[in-house]
C-alpha atoms as a PDB file:
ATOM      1  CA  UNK A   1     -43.170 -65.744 -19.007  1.00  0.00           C
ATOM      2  CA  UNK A   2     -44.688 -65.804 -22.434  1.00  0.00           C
ATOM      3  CA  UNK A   3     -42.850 -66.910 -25.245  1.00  0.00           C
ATOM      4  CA  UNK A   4     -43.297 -65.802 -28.903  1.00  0.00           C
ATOM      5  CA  UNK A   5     -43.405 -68.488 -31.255  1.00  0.00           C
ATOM      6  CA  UNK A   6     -42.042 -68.575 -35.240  1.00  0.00           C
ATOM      7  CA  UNK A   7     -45.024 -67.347 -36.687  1.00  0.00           C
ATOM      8  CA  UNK A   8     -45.149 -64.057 -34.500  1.00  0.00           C
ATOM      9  CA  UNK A   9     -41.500 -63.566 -34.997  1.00  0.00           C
ATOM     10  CA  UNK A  10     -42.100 -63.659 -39.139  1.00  0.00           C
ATOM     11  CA  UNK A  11     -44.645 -61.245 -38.447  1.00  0.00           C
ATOM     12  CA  UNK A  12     -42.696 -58.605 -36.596  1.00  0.00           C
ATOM     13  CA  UNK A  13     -39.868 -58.904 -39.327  1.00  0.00           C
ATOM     14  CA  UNK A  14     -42.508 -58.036 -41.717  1.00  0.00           C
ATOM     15  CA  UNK A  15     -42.237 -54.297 -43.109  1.00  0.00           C
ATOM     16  CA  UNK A  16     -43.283 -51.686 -46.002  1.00  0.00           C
ATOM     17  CA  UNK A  17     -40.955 -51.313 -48.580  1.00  0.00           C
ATOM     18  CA  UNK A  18     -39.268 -47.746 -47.534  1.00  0.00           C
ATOM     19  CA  UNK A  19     -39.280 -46.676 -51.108  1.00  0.00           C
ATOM     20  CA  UNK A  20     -43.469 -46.524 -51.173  1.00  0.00           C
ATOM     21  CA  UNK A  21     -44.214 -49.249 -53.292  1.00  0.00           C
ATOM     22  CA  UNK A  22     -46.533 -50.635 -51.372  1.00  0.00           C
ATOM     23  CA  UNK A  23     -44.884 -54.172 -51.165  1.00  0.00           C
ATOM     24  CA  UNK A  24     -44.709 -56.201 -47.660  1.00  0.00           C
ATOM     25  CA  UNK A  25     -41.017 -57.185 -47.159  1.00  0.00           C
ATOM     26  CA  UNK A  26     -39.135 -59.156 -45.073  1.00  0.00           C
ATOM     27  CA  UNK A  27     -35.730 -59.893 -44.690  1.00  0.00           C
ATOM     28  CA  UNK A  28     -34.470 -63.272 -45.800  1.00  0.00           C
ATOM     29  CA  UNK A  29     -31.103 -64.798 -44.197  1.00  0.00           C
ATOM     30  CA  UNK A  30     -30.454 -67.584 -46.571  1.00  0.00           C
ATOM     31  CA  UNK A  31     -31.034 -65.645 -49.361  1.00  0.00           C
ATOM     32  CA  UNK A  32     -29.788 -62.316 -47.943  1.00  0.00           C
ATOM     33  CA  UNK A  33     -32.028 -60.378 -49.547  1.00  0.00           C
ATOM     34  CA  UNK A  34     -35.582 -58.725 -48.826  1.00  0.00           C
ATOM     35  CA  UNK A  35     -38.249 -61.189 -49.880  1.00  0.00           C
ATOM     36  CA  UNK A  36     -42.212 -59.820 -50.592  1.00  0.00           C
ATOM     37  CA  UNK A  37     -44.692 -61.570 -48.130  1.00  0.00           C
ATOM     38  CA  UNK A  38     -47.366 -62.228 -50.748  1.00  0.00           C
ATOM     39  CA  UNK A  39     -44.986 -63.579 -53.530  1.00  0.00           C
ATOM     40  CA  UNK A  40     -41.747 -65.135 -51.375  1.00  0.00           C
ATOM     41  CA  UNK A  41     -40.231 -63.823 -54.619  1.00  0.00           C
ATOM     42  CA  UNK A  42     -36.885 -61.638 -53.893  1.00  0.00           C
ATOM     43  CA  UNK A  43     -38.131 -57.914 -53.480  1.00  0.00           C
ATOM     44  CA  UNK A  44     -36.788 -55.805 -56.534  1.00  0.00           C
ATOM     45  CA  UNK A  45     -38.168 -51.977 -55.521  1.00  0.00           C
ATOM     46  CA  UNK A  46     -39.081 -50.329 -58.732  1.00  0.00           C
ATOM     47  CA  UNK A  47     -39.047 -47.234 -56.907  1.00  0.00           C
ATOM     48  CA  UNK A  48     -35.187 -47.816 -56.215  1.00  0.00           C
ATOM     49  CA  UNK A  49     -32.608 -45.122 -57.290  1.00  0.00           C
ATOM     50  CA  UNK A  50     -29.078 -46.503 -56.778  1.00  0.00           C
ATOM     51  CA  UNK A  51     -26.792 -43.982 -55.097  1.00  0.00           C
ATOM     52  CA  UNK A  52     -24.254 -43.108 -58.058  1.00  0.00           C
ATOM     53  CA  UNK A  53     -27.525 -41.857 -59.928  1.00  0.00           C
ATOM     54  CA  UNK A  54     -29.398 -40.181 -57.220  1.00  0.00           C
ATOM     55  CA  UNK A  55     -26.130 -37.892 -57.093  1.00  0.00           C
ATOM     56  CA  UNK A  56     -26.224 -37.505 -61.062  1.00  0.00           C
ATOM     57  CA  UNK A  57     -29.774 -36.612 -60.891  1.00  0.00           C
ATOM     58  CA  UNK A  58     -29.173 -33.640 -58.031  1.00  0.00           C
ATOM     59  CA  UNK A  59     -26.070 -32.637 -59.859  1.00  0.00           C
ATOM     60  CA  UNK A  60     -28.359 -31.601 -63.059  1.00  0.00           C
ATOM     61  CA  UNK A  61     -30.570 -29.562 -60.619  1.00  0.00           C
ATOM     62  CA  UNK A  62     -27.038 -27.197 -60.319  1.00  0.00           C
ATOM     63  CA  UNK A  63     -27.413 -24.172 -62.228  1.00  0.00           C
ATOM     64  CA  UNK A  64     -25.871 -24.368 -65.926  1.00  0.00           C
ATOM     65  CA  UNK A  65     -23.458 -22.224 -67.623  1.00  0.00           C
ATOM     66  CA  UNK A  66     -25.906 -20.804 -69.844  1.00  0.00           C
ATOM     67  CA  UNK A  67     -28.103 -20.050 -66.393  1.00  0.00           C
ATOM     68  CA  UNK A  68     -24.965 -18.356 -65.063  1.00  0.00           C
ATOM     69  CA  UNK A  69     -23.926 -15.968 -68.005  1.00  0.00           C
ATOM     70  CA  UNK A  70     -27.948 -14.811 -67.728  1.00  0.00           C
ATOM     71  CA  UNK A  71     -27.729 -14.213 -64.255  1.00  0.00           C
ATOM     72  CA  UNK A  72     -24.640 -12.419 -64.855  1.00  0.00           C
ATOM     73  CA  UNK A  73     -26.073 -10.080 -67.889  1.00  0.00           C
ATOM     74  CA  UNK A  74     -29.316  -9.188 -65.825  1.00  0.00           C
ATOM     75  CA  UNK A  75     -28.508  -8.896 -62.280  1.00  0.00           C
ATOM     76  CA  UNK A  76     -26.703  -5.238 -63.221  1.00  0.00           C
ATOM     77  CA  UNK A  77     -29.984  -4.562 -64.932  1.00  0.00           C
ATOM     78  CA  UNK A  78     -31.876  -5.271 -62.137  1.00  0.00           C
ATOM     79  CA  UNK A  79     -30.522  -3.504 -59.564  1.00  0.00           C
ATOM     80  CA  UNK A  80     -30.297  -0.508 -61.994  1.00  0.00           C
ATOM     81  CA  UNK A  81     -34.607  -0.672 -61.845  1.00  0.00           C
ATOM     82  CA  UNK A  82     -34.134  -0.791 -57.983  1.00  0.00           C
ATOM     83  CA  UNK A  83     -32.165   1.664 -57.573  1.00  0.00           C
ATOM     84  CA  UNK A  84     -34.669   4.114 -59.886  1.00  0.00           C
ATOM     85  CA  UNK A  85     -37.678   2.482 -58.021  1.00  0.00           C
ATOM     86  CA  UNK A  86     -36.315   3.360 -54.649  1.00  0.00           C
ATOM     87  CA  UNK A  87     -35.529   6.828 -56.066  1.00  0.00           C
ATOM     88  CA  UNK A  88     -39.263   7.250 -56.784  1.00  0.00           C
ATOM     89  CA  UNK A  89     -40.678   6.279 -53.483  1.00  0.00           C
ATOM     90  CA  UNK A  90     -38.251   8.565 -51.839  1.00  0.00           C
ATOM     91  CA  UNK A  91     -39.541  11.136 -53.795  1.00  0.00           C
ATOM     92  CA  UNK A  92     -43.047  10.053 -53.981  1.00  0.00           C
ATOM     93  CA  UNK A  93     -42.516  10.192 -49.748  1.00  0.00           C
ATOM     94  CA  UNK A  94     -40.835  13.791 -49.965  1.00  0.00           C
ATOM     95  CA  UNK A  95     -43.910  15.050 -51.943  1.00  0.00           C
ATOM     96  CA  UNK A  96     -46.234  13.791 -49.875  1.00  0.00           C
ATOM     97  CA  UNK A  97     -44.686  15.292 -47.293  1.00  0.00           C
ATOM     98  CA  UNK A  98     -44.944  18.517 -48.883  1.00  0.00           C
ATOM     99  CA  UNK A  99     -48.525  18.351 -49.893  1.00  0.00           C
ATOM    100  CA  UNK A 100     -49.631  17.423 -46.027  1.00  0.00           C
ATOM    101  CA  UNK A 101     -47.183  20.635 -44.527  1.00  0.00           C
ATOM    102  CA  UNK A 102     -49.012  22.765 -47.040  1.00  0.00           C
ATOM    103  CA  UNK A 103     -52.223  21.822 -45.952  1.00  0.00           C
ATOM    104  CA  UNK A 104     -51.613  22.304 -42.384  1.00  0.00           C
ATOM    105  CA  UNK A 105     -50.344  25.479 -43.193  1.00  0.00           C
ATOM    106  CA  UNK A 106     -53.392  26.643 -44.947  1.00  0.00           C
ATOM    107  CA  UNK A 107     -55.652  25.751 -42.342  1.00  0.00           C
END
């Protein structure tokens, strides 16, 4: 049975940061922290976001009040134009219609 020693057991615990800065981690139980390989200095990601302001930073992504009251003022607007637009193909279909009975009548 083959045994792993210390040195191949530091090397399994040995990961990339999950944030993508490009650091080699490892996890540290004295310390209880994530250490970098190359340093043996505690890991501090850069790339790090705590929680409280990753849920500020999608709540300004929401739409605004200002956003709203446009959306509001246009939308009628807009479906005004596609109403007309619909209006003319129908009738742009009708009279094409027309124009290819009239030809097959005059043949």
């Amino acid at each position: 049975m083959e045994t792993i020693s210390n040195n191949q057991k530091d090397k399994q615990a040995e990961k990339a940061c999950k944030y993508g800065c490009s650091k080699i981690i490892k996890w540290d139980l004295s310390q209880n922290a994530y250490i970098e390989v190359d340093t043996k200095q505690r890991h501090r990601c850069a790339n790090w976001v705590p929680k409280k302001q990753q849920a500020l930073n999608s709540f300004s992504h929401t739409i605004s009040s200002e956003q709203l009251r446009y959306v509001d003022t246009v939308a009628p607007v807009l479906l005004e134009i596609l109403s007309v637009v619909r209006n003319i193909e129908q009738l742009m279909q009708e009279l094409n219609t027309e124009t290819i009975e009239k030809k097959s009548e005059e043949q």
